[in-house]
Protein backbone atom coordinates (compact mmCIF):
# COMPACT_ATOMS: atom_id res chain seq x y z
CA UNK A 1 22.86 -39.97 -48.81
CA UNK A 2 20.89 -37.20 -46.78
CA UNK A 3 20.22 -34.12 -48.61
CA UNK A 4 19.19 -31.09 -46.36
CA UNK A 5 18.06 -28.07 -47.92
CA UNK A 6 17.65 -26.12 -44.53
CA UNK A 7 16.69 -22.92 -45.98
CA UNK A 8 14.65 -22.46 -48.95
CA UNK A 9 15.85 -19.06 -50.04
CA UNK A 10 13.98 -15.99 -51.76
CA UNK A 11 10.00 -17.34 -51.11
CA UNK A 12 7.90 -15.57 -48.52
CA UNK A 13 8.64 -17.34 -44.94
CA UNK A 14 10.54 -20.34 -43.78
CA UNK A 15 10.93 -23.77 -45.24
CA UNK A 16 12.82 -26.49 -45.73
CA UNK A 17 13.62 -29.54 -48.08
CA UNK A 18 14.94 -32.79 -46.49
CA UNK A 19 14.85 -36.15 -48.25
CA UNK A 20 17.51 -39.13 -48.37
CA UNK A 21 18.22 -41.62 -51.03
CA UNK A 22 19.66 -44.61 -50.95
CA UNK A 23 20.74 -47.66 -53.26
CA UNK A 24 19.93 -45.32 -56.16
CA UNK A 25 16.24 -44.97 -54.55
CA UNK A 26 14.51 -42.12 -53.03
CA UNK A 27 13.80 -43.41 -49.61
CA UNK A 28 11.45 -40.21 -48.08
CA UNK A 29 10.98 -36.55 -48.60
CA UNK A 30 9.81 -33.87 -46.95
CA UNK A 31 8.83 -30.44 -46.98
CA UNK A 32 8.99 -28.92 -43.73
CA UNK A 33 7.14 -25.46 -43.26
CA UNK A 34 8.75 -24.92 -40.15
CA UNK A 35 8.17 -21.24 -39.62
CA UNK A 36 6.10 -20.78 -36.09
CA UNK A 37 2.61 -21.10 -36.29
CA UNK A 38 0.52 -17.09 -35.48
CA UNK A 39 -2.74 -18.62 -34.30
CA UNK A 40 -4.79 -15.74 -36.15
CA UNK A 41 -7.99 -17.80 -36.41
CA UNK A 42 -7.51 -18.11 -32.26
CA UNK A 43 -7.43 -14.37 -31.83
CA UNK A 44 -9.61 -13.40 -34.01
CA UNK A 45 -12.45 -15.24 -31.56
CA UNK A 46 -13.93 -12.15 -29.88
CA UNK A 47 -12.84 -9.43 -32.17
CA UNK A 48 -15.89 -7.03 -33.46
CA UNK A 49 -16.56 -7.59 -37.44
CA UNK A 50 -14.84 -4.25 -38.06
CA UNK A 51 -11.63 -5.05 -36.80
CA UNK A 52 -11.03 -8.24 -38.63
CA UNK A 53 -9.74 -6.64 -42.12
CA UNK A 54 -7.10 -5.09 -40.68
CA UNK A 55 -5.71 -7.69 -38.29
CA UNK A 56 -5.74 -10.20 -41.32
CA UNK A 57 -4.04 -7.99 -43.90
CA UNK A 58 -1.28 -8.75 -41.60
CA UNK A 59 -0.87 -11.83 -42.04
CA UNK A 60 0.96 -11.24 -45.24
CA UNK A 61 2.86 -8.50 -46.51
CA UNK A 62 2.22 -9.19 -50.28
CA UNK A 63 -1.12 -10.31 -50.42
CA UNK A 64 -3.41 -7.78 -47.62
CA UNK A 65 -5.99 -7.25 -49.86
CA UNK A 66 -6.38 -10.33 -50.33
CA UNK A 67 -7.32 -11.31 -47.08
CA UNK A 68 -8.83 -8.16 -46.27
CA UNK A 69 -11.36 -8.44 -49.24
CA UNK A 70 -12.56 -12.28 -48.57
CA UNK A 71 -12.62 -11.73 -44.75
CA UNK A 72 -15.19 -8.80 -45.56
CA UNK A 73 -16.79 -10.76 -47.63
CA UNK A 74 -17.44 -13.42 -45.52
CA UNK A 75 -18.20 -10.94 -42.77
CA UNK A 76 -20.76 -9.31 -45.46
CA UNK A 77 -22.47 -12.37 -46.54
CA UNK A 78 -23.11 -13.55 -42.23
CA UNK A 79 -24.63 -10.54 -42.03
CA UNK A 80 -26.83 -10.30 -44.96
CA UNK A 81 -25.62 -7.07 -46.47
CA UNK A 82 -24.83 -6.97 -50.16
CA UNK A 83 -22.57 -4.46 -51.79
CA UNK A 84 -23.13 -2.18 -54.75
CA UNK A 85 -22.05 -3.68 -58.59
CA UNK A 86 -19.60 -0.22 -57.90
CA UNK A 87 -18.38 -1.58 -54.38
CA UNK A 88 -17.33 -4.61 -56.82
CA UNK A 89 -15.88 -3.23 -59.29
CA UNK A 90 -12.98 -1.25 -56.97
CA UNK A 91 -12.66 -4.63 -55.38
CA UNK A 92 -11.66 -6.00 -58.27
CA UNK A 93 -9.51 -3.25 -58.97
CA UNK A 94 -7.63 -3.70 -55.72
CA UNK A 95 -7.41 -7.50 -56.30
CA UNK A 96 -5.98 -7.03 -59.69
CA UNK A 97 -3.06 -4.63 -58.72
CA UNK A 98 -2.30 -6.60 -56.05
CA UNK A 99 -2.02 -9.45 -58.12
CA UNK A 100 0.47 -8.00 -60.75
CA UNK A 101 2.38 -6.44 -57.77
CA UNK A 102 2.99 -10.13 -56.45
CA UNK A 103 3.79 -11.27 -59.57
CA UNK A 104 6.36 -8.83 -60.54
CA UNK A 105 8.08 -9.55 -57.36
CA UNK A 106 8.03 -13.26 -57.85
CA UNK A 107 9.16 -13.51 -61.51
CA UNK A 108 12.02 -10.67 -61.40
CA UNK A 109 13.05 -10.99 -57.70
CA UNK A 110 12.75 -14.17 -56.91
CA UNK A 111 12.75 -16.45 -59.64
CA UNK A 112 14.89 -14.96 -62.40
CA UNK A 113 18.31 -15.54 -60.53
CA UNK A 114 17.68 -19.20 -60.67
CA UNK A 115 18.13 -19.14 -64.58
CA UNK A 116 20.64 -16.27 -64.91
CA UNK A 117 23.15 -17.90 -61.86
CA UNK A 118 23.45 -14.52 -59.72
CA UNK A 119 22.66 -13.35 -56.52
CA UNK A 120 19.59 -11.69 -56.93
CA UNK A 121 19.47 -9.19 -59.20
CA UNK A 122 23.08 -8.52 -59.67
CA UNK A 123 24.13 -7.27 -63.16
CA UNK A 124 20.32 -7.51 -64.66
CA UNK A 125 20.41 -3.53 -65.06
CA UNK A 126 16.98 -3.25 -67.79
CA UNK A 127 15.14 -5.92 -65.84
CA UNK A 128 15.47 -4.17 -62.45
CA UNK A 129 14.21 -0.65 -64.69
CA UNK A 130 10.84 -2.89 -65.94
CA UNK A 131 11.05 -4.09 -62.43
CA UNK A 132 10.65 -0.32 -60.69
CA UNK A 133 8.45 0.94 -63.88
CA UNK A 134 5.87 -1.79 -63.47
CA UNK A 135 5.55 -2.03 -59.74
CA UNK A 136 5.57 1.84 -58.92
CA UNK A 137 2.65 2.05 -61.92
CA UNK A 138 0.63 -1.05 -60.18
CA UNK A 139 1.92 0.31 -56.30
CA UNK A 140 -0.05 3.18 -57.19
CA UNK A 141 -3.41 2.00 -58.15
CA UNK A 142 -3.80 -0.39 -54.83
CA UNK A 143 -2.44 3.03 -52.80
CA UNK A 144 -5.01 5.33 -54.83
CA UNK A 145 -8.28 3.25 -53.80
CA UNK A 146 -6.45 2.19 -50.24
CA UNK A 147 -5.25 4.63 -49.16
CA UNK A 148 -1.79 2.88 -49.10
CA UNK A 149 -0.04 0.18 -51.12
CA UNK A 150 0.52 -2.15 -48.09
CA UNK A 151 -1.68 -2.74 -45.87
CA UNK A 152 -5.07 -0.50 -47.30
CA UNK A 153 -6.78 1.55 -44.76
CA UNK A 154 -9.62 2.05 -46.64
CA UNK A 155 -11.06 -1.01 -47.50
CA UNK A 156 -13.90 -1.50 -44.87
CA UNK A 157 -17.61 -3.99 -44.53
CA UNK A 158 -19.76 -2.08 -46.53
CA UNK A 159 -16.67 -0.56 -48.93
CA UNK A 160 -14.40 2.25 -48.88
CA UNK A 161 -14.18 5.25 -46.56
CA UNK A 162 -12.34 6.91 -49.31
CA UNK A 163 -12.39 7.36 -53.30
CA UNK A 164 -10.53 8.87 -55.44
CA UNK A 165 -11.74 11.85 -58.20
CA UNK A 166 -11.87 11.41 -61.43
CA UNK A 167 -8.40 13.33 -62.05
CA UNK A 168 -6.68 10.94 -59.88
CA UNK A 169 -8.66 8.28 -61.67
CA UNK A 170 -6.95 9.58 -64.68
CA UNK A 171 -3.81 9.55 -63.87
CA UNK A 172 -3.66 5.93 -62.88
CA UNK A 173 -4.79 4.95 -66.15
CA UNK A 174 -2.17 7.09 -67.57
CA UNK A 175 0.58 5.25 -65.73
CA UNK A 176 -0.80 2.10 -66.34
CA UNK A 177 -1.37 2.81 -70.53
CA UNK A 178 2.84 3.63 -69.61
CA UNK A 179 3.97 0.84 -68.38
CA UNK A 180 1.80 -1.85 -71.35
CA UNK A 181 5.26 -2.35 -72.92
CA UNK A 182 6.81 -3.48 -70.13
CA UNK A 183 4.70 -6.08 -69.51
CA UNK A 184 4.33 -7.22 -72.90
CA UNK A 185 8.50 -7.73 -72.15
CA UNK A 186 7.99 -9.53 -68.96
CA UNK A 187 5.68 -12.50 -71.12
CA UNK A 188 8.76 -12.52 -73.63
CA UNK A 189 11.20 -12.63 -70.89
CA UNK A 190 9.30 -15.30 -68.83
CA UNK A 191 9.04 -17.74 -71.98
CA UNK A 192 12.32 -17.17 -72.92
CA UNK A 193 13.63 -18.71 -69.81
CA UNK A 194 14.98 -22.89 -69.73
CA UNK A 195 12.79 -24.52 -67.51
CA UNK A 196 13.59 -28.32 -65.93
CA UNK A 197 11.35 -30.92 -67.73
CA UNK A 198 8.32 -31.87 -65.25
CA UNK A 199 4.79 -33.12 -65.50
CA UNK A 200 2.58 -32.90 -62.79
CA UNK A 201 -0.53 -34.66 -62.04
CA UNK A 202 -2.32 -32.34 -60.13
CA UNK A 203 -5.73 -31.24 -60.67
CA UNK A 204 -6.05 -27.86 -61.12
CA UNK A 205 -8.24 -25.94 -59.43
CA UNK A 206 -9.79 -22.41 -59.40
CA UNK A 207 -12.60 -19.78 -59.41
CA UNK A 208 -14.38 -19.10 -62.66
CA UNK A 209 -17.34 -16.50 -63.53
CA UNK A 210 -19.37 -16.52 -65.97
CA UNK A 211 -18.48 -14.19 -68.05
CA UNK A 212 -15.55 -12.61 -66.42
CA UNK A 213 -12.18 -14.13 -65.35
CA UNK A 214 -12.96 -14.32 -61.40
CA UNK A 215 -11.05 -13.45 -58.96
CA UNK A 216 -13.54 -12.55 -55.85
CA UNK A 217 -16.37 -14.38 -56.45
CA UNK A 218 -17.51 -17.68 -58.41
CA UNK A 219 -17.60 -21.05 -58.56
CA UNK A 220 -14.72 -23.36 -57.67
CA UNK A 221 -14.27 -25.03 -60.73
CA UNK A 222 -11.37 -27.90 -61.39
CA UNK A 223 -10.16 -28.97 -64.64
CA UNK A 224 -11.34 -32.69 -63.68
CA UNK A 225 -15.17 -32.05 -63.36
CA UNK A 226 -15.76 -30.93 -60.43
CA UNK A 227 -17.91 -27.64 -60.56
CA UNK A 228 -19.63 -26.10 -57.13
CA UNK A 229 -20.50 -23.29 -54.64
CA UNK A 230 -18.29 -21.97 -51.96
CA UNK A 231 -21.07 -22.78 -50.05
CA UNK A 232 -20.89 -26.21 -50.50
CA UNK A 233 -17.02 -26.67 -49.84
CA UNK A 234 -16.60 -29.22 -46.98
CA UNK A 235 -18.37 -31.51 -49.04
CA UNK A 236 -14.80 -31.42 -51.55
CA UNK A 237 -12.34 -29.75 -48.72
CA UNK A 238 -10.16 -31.26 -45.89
CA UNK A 239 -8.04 -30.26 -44.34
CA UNK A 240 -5.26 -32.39 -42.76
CA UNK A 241 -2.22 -31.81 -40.05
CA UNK A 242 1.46 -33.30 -40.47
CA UNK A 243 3.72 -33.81 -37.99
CA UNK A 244 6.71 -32.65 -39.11
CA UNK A 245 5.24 -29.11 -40.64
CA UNK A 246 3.45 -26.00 -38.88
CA UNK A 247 1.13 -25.80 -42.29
CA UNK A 248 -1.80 -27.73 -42.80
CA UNK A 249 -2.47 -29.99 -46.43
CA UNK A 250 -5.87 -29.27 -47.80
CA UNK A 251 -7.00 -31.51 -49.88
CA UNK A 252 -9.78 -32.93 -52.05
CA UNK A 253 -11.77 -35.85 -50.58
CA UNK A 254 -10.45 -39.18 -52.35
CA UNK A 255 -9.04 -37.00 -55.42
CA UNK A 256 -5.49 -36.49 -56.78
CA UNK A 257 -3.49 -33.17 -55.28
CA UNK A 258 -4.44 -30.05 -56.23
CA UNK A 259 -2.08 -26.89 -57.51
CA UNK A 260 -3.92 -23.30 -57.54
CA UNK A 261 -2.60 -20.16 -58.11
CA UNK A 262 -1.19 -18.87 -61.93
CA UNK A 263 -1.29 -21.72 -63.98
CA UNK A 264 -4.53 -23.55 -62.50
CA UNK A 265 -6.17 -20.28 -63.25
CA UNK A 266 -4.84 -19.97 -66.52
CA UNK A 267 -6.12 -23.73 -67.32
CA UNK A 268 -9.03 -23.49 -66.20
CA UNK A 269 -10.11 -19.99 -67.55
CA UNK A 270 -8.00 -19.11 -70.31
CA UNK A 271 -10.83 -18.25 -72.80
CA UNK A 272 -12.08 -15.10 -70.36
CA UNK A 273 -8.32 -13.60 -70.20
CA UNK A 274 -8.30 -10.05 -71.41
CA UNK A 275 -7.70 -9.94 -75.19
CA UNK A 276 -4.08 -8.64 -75.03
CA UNK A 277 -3.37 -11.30 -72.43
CA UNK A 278 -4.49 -13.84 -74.71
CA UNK A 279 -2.20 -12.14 -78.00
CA UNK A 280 0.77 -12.38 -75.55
CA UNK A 281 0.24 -16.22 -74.94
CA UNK A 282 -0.22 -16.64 -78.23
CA UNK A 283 3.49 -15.11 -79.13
CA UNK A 284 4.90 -17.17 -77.10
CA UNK A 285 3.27 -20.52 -77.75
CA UNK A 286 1.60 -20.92 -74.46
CA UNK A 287 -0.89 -24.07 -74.06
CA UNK A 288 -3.47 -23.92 -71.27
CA UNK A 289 -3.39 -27.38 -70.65
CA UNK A 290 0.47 -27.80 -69.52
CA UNK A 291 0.91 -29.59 -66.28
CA UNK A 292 4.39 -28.58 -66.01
CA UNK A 293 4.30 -26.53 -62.59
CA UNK A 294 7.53 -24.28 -63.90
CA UNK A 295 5.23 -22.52 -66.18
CA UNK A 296 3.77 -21.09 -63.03
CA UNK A 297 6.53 -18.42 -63.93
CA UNK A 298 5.15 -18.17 -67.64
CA UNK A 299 1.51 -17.90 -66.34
CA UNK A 300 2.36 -15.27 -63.79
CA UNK A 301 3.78 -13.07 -66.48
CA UNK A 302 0.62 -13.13 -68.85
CA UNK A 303 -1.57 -12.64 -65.56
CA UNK A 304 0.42 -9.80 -65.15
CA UNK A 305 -0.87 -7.74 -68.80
CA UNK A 306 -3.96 -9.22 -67.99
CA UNK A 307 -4.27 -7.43 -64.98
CA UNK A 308 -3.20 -4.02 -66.30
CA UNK A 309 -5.52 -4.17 -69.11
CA UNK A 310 -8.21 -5.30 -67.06
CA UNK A 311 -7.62 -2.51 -64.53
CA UNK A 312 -7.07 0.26 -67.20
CA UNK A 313 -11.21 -1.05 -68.76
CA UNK A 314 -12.55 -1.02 -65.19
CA UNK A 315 -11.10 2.25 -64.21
CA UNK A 316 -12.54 3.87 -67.29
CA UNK A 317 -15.92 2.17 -66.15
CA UNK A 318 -16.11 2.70 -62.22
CA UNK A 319 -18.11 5.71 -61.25
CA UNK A 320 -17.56 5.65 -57.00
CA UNK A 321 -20.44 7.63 -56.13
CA UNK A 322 -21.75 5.72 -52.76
CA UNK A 323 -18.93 4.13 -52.29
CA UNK A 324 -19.69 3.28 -48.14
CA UNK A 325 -23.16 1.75 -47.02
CA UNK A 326 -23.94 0.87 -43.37
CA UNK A 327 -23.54 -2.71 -42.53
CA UNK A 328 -25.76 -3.71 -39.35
CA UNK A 329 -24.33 -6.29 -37.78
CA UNK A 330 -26.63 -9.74 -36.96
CA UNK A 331 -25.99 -13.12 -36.07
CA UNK A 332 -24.83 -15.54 -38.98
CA UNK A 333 -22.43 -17.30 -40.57
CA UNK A 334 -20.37 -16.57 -43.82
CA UNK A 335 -17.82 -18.32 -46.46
CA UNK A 336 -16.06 -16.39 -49.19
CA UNK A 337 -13.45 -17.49 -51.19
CA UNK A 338 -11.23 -15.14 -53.78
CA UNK A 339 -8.25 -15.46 -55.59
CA UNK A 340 -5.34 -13.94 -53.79
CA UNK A 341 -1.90 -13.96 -56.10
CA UNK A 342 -1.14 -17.60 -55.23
CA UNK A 343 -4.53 -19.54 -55.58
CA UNK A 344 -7.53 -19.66 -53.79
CA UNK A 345 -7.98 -18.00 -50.46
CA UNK A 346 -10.85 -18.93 -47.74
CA UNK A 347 -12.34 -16.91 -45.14
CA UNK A 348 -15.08 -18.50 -43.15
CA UNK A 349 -16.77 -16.48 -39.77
CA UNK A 350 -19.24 -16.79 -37.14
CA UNK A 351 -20.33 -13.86 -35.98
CA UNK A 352 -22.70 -13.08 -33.09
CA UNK A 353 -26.04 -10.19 -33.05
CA UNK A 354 -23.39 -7.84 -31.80
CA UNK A 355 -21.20 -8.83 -35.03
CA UNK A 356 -18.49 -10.13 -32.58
CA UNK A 357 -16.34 -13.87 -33.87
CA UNK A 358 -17.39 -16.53 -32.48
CA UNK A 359 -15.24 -18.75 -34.84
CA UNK A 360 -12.88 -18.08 -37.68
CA UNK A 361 -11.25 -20.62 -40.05
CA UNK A 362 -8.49 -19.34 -43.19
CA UNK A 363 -7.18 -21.43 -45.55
CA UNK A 364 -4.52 -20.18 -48.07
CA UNK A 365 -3.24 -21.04 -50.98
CA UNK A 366 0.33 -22.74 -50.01
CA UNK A 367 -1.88 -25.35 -47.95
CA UNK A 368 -3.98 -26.28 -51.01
CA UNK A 369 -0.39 -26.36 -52.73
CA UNK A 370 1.19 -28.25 -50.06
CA UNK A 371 0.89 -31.76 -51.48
CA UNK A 372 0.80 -31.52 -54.64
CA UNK A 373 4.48 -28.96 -54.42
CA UNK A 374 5.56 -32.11 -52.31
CA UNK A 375 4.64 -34.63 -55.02
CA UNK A 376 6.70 -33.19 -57.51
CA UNK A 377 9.66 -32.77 -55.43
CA UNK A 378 9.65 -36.50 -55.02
CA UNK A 379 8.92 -36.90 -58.66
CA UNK A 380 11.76 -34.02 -60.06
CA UNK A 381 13.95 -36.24 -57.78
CA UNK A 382 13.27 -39.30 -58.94
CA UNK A 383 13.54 -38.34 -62.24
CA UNK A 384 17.09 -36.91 -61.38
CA UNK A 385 18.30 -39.01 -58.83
CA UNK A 386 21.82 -39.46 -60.61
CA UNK A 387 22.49 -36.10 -60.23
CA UNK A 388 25.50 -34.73 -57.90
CA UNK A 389 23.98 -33.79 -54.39
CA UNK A 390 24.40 -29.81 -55.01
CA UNK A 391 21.92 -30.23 -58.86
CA UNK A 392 19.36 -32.03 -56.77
CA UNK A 393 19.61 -29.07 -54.10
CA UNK A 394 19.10 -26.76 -56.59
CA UNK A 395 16.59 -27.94 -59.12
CA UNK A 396 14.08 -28.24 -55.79
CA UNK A 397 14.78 -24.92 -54.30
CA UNK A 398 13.49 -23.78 -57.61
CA UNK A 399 10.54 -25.72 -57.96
CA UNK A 400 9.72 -24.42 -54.42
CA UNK A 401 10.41 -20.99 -56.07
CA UNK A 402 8.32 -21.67 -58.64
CA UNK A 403 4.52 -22.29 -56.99
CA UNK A 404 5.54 -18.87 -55.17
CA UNK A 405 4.86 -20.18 -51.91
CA UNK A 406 3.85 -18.31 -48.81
CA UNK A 407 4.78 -19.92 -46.19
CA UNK A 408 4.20 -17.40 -43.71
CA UNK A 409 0.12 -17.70 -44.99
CA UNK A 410 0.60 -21.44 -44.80
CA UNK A 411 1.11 -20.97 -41.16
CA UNK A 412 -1.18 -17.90 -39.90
């Protein structure tokens, strides 16, 4: 019996599921990223430094700041310049909202059907409310310091062309203090949610601070032992091509599969959560150490209060006064990595005296996901292999659903 899911619906680009099993036996699967490849790393090559944030924002639509943040990193740290502790700090702030923003999307608009059996959002009147509340509150932060929500025009080497005053400041804590509730709701509405039985093997892996729970600078830290510098990162990362997918795997030299994204973070880093984030996992029950890669959903939620609590303390802290310092360009090479919505996110460049590429290499987070998201397929079929053809169908679109893939990242 052949089992083609052609089209995985509501994630972020094109994929597919297609496995067979006979004599009670699951004879192959595969998951087939099959949306074109973009070749950004091949036109990037002779683009001036300047001009690289804004072509890779576009390779996503839910996650630009991502990729414009650790491509000027990356940019920054080939030639030599190092931003203000200020510079940071609205970094951060951008990386945060876009975080929750993702989120939101994935839990209510993508995932939440699944376990209610509608179309989208059909008949889910007070969810789609929290829905609008919490997104135009977090929309408005990443527009504030961006200049707009998608795709930031302000975000530049060296840091932003344009802050805002202390009134607008204000008034984005305001909106976030409104919308707390909400996301205390989303936590309770994530848990409450029946999730199919899995455990994963994956190693987890993410980006932890000292102090702080990282997400644009640290060390990549898994929850097997391994602890070291971006710098150091083709000594632990390959990456490898199939032939039946546009997407690369990247994987860890001789080790197990890795997941990143929600839960790895939360695993890894629980203890340096924002308070309330940590009270709301503690309502529900929440244990750092799960492996089963549903709870993705549940992490994603308490992410979400941590991000609007940790936004509301560093907007009361930020004080943008040089916000923009001249970056001169020089020959070099640089490597960042951050922690875009779905896991880690690497930006490496080359860059010439005139600060033109020479080289460019991205990897996101759906390829670190790749294997280990096509692991547990096999496994959640195995495990339900008497199942009627249309159960099996299902139970892997969601599991797709439910690392939040981007498969339009996978394949930039």
């Amino acid at each position: 019996m052949k089992i083609n899911v052609d089209y995985v619906a509501r994630v972020e680009g094109e994929g597919s599921v297609k496995f067979e099993i006979k004599d009670g036996n699951l004879k192959y699967l595969k998951l087939n990223i099959w949306e074109p490849p973009r070749f950004f790393e091949g036109f990037l090559v002779g683009r001036k430094y300047d001009e690289v944030p804004d072509i890779v924002s576009r390779i996503c639509g839910i996650c630009p700041v991502s990729h414009m943040t650790t491509s000027i990193c990356a940019l920054e740290k080939a030639m030599g310049f190092t931003p203000s502790p200020e510079i940071k700090k609205i970094r951060d702030i951008m990386a945060l909202s876009q975080i929750a923003a993702s989120h939101l999307v994935h839990v209510y608009a993508l995932v939440l059907p699944d376990y209610h059996k509608v179309d989208m959002l059909i008949g889910l009147d007070e969810e789609i409310k929290r829905l609008v509340r919490l997104k135009e509150a977090i929309n408005n932060v990443t527009a504030v310091f961006g200049g707009r929500a998608l795709h930031p025009v302000s975000m530049v080497a060296g840091g932003f062309t344009k802050i805002p005053s202390k009134d607008e400041i204000g008034q984005m804590i305001k909106r976030l203090e409104g919308v707390k509730k909400d996301a205390l709701e989303t936590v309770k509405m994530a848990s409450a949610l029946r999730y199919p039985d899995l455990m994963s093997d994956a190693e987890y892996v993410a980006l932890s601070g000292k102090d702080v729970y990282a997400v644009n600078e640290g060390k990549i830290i898994s929850d097997s032992g391994i602890e070291t510098e971006v710098s150091d990162y083709y000594s632990y990362f390959q990456e490898e091509e199939v032939a039946y997918a546009n997407a690369k795997k990247t994987i860890l030299k001789g080790r197990a599969p890795v997941m990143v994204g929600a839960l790895a973070r939360l695993s890894i880093k629980f203890d340096k959560l924002h308070p309330e984030a940590k009270k709301a996992a503690d309502i529900i029950g929440f244990k750092k150490s799960v492996k089963n890669p549903f709870f993705n959903i549940i992490a994603q939620s308490i992410e979400i209060v941590h991000c609007i609590w940790r936004c509301i303390d560093l907007l009361e802290e930020v004080s943008p006064l040089d916000s923009l310092s001249p970056v001169k360009p020089r020959e070099g090479s640089g490597a960042a990595m951050t922690e875009a919505p779905r896991g880690l996110l690497y930006h490496e460049y080359k860059v010439n005296r005139l600060g033109i590429v020479e080289n460019a290499n991205i990897v996101t987070p759906t390829a670190y996901n790749f294997l280990s998201l096509e692991e547990n397929l096999k496994k959640l079929v195995n495990e339900n292999i008497d199942k009627p053809p249309e159960e099996l169908s299902l139970l892997c679109e969601m599991l797709v659903r439910a690392y939040d893939p981007c498969f339009s990242c996978s394949v930039h």
